[in-house]
Protein backbone atom coordinates (compact mmCIF):
# COMPACT_ATOMS: atom_id res chain seq x y z
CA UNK A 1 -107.21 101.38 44.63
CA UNK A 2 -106.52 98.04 43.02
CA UNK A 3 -104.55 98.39 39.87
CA UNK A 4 -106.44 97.45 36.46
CA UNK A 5 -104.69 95.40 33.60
CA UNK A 6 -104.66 96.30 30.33
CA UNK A 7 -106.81 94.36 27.35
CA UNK A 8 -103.96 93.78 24.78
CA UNK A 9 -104.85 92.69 21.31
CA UNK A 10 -104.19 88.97 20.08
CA UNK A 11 -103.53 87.58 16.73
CA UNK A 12 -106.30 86.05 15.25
CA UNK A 13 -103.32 83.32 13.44
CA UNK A 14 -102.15 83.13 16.91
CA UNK A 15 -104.89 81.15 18.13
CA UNK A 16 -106.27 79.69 15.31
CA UNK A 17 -103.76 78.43 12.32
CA UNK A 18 -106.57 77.80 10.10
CA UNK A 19 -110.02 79.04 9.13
CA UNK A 20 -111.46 75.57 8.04
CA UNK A 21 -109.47 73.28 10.72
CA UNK A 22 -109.77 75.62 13.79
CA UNK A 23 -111.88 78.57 14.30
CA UNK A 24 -115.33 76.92 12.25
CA UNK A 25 -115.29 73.81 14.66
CA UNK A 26 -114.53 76.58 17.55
CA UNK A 27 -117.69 78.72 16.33
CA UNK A 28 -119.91 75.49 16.13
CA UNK A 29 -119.75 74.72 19.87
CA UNK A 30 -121.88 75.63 22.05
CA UNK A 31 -121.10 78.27 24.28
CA UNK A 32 -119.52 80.11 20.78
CA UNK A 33 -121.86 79.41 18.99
CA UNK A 34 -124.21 81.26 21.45
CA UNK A 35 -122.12 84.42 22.15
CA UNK A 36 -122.43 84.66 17.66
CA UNK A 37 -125.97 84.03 18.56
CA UNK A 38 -126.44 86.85 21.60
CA UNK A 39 -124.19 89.90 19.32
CA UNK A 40 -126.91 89.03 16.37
CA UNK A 41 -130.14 88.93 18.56
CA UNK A 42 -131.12 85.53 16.95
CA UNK A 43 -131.13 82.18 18.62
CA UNK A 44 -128.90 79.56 16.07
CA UNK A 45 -129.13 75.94 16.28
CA UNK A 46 -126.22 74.40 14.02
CA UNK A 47 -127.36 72.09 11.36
CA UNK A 48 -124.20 71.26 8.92
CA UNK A 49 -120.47 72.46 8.49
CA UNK A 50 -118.81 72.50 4.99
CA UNK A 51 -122.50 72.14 3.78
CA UNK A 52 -122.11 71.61 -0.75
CA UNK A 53 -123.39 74.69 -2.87
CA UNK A 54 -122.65 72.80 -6.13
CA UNK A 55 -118.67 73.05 -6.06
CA UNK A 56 -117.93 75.15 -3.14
CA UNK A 57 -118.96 74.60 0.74
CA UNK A 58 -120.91 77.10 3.13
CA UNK A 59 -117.90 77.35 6.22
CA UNK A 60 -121.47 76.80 8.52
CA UNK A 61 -125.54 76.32 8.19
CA UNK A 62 -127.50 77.08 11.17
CA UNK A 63 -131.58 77.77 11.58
CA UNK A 64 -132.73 79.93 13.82
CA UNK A 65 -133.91 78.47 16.90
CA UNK A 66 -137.67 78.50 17.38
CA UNK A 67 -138.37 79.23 13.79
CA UNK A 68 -141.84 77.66 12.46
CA UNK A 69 -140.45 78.04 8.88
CA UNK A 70 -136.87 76.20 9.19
CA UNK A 71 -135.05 79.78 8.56
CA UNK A 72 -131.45 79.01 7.23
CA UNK A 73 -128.36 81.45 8.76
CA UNK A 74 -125.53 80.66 6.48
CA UNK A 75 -122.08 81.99 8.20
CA UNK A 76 -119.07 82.37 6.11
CA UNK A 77 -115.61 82.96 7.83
CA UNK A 78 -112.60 84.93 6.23
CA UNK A 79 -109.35 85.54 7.65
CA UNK A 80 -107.76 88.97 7.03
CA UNK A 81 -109.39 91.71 5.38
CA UNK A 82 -112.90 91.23 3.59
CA UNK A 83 -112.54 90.17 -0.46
CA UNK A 84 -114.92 90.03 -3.08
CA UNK A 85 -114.34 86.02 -3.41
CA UNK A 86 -116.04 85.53 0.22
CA UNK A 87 -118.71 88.19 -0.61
CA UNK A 88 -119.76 86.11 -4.18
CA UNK A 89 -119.59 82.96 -1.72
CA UNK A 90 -121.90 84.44 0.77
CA UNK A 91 -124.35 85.20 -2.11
CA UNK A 92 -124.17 82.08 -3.61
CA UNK A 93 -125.00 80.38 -0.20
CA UNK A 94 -128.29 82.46 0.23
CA UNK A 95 -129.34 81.26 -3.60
CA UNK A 96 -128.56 78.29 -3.08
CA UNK A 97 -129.59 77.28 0.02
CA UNK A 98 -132.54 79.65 0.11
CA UNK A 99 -130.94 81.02 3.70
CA UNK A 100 -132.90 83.68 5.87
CA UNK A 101 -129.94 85.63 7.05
CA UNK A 102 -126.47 85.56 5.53
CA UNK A 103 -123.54 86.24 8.13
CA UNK A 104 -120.15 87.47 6.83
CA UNK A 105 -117.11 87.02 9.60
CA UNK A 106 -113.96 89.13 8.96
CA UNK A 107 -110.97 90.32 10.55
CA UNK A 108 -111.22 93.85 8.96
CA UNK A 109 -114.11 95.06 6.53
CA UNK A 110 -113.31 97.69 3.68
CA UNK A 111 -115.64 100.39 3.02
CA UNK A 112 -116.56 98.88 -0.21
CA UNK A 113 -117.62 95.84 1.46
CA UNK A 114 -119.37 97.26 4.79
CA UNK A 115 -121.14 99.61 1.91
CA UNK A 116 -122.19 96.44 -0.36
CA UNK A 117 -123.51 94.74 2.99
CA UNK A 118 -125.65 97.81 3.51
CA UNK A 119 -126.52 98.06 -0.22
CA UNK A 120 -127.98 94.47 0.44
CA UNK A 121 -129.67 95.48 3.87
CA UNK A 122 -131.34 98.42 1.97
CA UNK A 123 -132.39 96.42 -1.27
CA UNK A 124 -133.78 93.55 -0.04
CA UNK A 125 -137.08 92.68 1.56
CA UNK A 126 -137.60 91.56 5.20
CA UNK A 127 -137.35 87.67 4.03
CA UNK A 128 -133.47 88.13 3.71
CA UNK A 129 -130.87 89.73 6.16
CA UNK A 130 -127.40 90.04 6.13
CA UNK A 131 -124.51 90.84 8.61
CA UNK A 132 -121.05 91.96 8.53
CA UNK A 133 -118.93 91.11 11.61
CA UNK A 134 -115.38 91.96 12.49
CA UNK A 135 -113.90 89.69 15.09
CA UNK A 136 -111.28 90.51 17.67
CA UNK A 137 -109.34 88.62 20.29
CA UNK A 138 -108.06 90.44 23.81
CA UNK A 139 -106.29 89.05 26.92
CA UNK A 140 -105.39 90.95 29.67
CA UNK A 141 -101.85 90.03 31.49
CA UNK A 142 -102.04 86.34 31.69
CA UNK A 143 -105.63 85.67 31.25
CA UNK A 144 -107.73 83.68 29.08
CA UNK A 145 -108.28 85.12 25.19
CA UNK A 146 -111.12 86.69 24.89
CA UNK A 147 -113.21 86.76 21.24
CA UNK A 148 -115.47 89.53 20.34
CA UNK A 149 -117.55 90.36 17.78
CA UNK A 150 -118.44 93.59 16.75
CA UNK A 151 -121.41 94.73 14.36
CA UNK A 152 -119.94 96.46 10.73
CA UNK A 153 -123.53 96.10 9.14
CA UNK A 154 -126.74 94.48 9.81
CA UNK A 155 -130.24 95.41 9.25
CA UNK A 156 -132.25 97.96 10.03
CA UNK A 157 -135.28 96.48 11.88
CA UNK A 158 -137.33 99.22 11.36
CA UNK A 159 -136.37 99.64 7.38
CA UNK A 160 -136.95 95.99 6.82
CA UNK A 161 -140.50 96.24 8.01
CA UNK A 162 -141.53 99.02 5.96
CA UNK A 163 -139.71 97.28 3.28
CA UNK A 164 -142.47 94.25 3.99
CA UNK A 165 -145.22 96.79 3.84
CA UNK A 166 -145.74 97.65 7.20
CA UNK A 167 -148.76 100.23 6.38
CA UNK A 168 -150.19 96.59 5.26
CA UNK A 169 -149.88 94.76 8.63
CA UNK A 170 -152.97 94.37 10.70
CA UNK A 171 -153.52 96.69 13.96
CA UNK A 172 -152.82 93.14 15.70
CA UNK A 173 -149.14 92.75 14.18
CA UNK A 174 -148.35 96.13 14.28
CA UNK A 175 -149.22 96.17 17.85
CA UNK A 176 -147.24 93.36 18.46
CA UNK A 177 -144.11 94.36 16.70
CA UNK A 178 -144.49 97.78 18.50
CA UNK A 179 -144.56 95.55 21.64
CA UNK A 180 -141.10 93.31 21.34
CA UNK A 181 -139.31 96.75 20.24
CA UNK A 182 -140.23 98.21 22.83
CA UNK A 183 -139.42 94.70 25.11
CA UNK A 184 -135.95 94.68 23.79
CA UNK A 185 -135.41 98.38 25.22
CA UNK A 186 -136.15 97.28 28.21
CA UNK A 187 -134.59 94.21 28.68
CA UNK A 188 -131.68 95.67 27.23
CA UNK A 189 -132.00 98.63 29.95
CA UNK A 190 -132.57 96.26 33.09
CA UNK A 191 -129.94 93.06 32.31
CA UNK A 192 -127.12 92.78 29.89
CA UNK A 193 -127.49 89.15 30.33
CA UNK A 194 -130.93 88.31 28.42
CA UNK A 195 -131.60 88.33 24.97
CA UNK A 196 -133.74 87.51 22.53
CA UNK A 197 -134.22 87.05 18.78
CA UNK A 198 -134.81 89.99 16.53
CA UNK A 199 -138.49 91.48 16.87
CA UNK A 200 -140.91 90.16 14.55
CA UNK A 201 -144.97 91.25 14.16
CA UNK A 202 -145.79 88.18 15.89
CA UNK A 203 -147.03 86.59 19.23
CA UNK A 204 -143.27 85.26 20.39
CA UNK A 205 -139.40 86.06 20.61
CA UNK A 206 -137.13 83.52 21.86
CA UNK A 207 -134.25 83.23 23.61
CA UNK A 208 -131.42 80.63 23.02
CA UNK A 209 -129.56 78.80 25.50
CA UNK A 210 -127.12 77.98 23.00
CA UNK A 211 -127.84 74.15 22.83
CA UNK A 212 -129.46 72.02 19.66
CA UNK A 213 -133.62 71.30 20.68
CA UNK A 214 -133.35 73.53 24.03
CA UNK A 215 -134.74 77.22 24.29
CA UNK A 216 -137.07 79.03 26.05
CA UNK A 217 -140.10 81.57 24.27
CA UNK A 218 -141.69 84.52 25.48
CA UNK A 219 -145.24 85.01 24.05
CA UNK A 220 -147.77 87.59 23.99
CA UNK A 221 -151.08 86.86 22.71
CA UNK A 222 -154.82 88.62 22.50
CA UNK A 223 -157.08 86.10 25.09
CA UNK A 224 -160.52 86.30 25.11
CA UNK A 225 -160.86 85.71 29.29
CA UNK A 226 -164.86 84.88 29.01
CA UNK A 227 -164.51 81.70 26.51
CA UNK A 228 -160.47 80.53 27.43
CA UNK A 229 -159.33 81.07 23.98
CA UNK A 230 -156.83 83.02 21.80
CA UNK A 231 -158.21 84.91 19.63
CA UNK A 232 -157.15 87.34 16.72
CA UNK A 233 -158.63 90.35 17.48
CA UNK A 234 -156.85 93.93 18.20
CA UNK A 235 -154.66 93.96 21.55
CA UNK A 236 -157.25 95.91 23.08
CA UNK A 237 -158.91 92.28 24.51
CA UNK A 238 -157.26 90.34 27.61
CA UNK A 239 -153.80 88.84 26.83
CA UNK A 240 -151.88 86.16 28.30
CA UNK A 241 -147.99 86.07 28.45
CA UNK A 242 -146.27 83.17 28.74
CA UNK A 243 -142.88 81.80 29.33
CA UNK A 244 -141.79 78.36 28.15
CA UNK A 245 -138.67 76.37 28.02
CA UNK A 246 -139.41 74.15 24.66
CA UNK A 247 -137.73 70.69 23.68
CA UNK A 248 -137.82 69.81 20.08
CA UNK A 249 -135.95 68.18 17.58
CA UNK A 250 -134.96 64.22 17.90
CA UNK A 251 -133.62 64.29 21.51
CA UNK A 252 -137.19 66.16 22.62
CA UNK A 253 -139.32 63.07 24.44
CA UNK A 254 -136.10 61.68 26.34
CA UNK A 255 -135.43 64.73 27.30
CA UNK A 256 -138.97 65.38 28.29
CA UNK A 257 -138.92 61.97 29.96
CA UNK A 258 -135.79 62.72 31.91
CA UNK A 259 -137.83 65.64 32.99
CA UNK A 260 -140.67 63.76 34.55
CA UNK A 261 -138.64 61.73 36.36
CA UNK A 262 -137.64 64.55 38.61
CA UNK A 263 -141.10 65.93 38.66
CA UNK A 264 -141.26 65.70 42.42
CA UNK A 265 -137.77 67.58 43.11
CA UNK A 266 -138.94 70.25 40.23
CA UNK A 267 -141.01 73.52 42.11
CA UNK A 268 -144.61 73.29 40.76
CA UNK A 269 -144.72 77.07 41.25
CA UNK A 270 -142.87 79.35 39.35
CA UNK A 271 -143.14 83.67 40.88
CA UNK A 272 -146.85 82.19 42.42
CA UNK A 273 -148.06 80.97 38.54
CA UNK A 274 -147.70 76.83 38.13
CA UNK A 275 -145.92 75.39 35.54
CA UNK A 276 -147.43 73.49 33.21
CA UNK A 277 -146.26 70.43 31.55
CA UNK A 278 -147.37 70.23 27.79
CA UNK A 279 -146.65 67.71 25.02
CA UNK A 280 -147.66 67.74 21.55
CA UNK A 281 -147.01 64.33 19.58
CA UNK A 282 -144.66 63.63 17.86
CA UNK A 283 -143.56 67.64 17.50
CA UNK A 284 -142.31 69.22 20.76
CA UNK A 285 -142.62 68.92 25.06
CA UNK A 286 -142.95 72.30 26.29
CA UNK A 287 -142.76 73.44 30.10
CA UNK A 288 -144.43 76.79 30.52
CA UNK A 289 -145.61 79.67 33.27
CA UNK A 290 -148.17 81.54 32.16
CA UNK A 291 -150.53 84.82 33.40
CA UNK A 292 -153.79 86.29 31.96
CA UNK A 293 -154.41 89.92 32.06
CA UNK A 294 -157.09 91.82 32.12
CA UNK A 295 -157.29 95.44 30.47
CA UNK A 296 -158.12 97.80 33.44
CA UNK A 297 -156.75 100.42 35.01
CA UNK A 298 -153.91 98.30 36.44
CA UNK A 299 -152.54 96.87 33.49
CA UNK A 300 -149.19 98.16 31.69
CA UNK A 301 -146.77 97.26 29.39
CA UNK A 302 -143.66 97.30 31.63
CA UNK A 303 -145.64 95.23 34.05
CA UNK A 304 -145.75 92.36 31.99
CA UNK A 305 -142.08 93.22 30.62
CA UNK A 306 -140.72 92.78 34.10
CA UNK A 307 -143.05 89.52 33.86
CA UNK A 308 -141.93 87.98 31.24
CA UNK A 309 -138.40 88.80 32.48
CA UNK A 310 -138.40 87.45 36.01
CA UNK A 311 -139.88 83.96 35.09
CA UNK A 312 -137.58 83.51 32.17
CA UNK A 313 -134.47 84.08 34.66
CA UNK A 314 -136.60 81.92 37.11
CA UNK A 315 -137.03 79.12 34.91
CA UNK A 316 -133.47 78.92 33.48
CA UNK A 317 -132.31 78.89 37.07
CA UNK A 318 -134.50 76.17 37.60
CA UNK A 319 -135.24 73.96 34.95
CA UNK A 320 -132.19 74.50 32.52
CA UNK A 321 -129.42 72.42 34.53
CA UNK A 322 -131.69 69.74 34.89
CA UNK A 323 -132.10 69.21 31.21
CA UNK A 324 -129.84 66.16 29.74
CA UNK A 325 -128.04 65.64 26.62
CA UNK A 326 -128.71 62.04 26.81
């Protein structure tokens, strides 16, 4: 038996000296920025560091990636052990820059603060969320430090839509919130490796690649089959589902462009369903797979699950490296 190394605990001080100088501009990139994104189940483009509340500064702005409303994640990191001076901060962040979700990075949370952040959760309506995070750094032997963040509080999915009335929500967007819960058990139960942003009564989730202007949606949508059209009637019509990898944002139509240019070297046919290339001016170029299906007998839920699932991995694989940051 090969022997196994032990994960041994590193100072947080150790690897970054200061909160404001070294571990913000380490969350910001990328490949950070996306494992924040992946432990929250919400895609996060960065917009802004240090961004001016009157006299104080948010540590970092983001919007959630995909969102049709520009929906503000304000992130304030601590040192140490959660105070009451960050927790007025994070507050006055979400008033003042009217943020979505508020998250709250610690080394160690009190009780008093985990059970404020919950106080919050509970109290407020589904138009604000807010997250308490403790994070961690391990190494085993000589390796590379690894960071981790671990969940102290965030909101309960469930809660938050009764909180927005739920009983109120047409059959359509309860159906369709009933469908991304029940998407995110089973993506969580067949890959550790995908996800996507929190489940909302709506006809997408997305998933973040962890770069500005680049992710990929999922949608599910009623489709009426006999005039080629969506439609907003109950889920008991056809539906299409739909993968597509979406550019927006200022570097969208070079990027597109860069695209085209390897249109020949680019498989037309993604799992037997062809890809479609889409543009909408001056918004957003979208690249997308899509399937229509009909309610019979042979139509389920985990069918189009395991769908959805094997044409995002498909496109990533495909498409993703081939997208420049020019």
């Amino acid at each position: 038996m090969a022997d196994l190394g032990r994960l041994e605990p590193v100072s947080i001080r150790e690897q970054w000296a200061n909160e404001t100088q070294d571990f913000t501009p380490w969350l910001v990139e990328a490949d950070n920025l996306q494992l924040l994104a992946d432990t929250l189940g919400i895609p996060l483009e960065a917009v802004g560091r240090e961004q001016s509340v009157g006299p104080f500064s948010a540590d970092l702005v983001c919007v959630e990636g995909g969102s049709s409303d520009d929906r503000r994640v304000v992130i304030e990191n601590q040192f140490g052990r959660s105070d009451h001076d960050h927790l007025g901060k994070l507050l006055t962040y979400v008033a003042g820059l009217g943020a979505f979700s508020a998250v709250w990075i610690a080394e160690r949370f009190t009780e008093e603060h985990q059970a404020a952040v919950d106080w919050l959760n509970e109290h407020s309506d589904a138009s604000k969320s807010f997250w308490a995070l403790e994070i961690e750094l391990w190494r085993i032997g000589d390796s590379a430090v690894a960071p981790k963040f671990n969940v102290v509080s965030e909101p309960n999915l469930v809660t938050k839509a009764g909180n927005a009335a739920l009983e109120e929500l047409s059959e359509t967007r309860r159906d369709r919130l009933d469908f991304w819960l029940a998407f995110h058990e089973h993506a969580a139960e067949r890959s550790e490796s995908v996800s996507v942003s929190k489940a909302r009564p709506e006809t997408w989730v997305n998933h973040s690649v962890g770069r500005a202007g680049i992710r990929f949606s999922l949608v599910y949508s009623n489709y009426d089959l006999a005039e080629q059209r969506f439609t907003g009637d109950s889920m008991t019509d056809d539906v299409v589902s739909r993968v597509e990898l979406v550019l927006d944002g200022p570097r969208a139509f070079s990027r597109f462009a860069a695209l085209e240019k390897q249109r020949d070297s680019i498989p037309s046919d993604v799992l037997g369903s062809q890809l479609v290339w889409y543009s909408i001016p001056a918004k957003e170029r979208k690249l997308f797979v899509q399937r229509i299906w009909a309610r019979d007998d042979s139509y389920s839920r985990v069918a189009v699950f395991d769908w959805l699932l094997d044409v995002l991995e498909a496109m990533r694989a495909g498409l993703l490296g081939r997208v420049s940051d020019a």
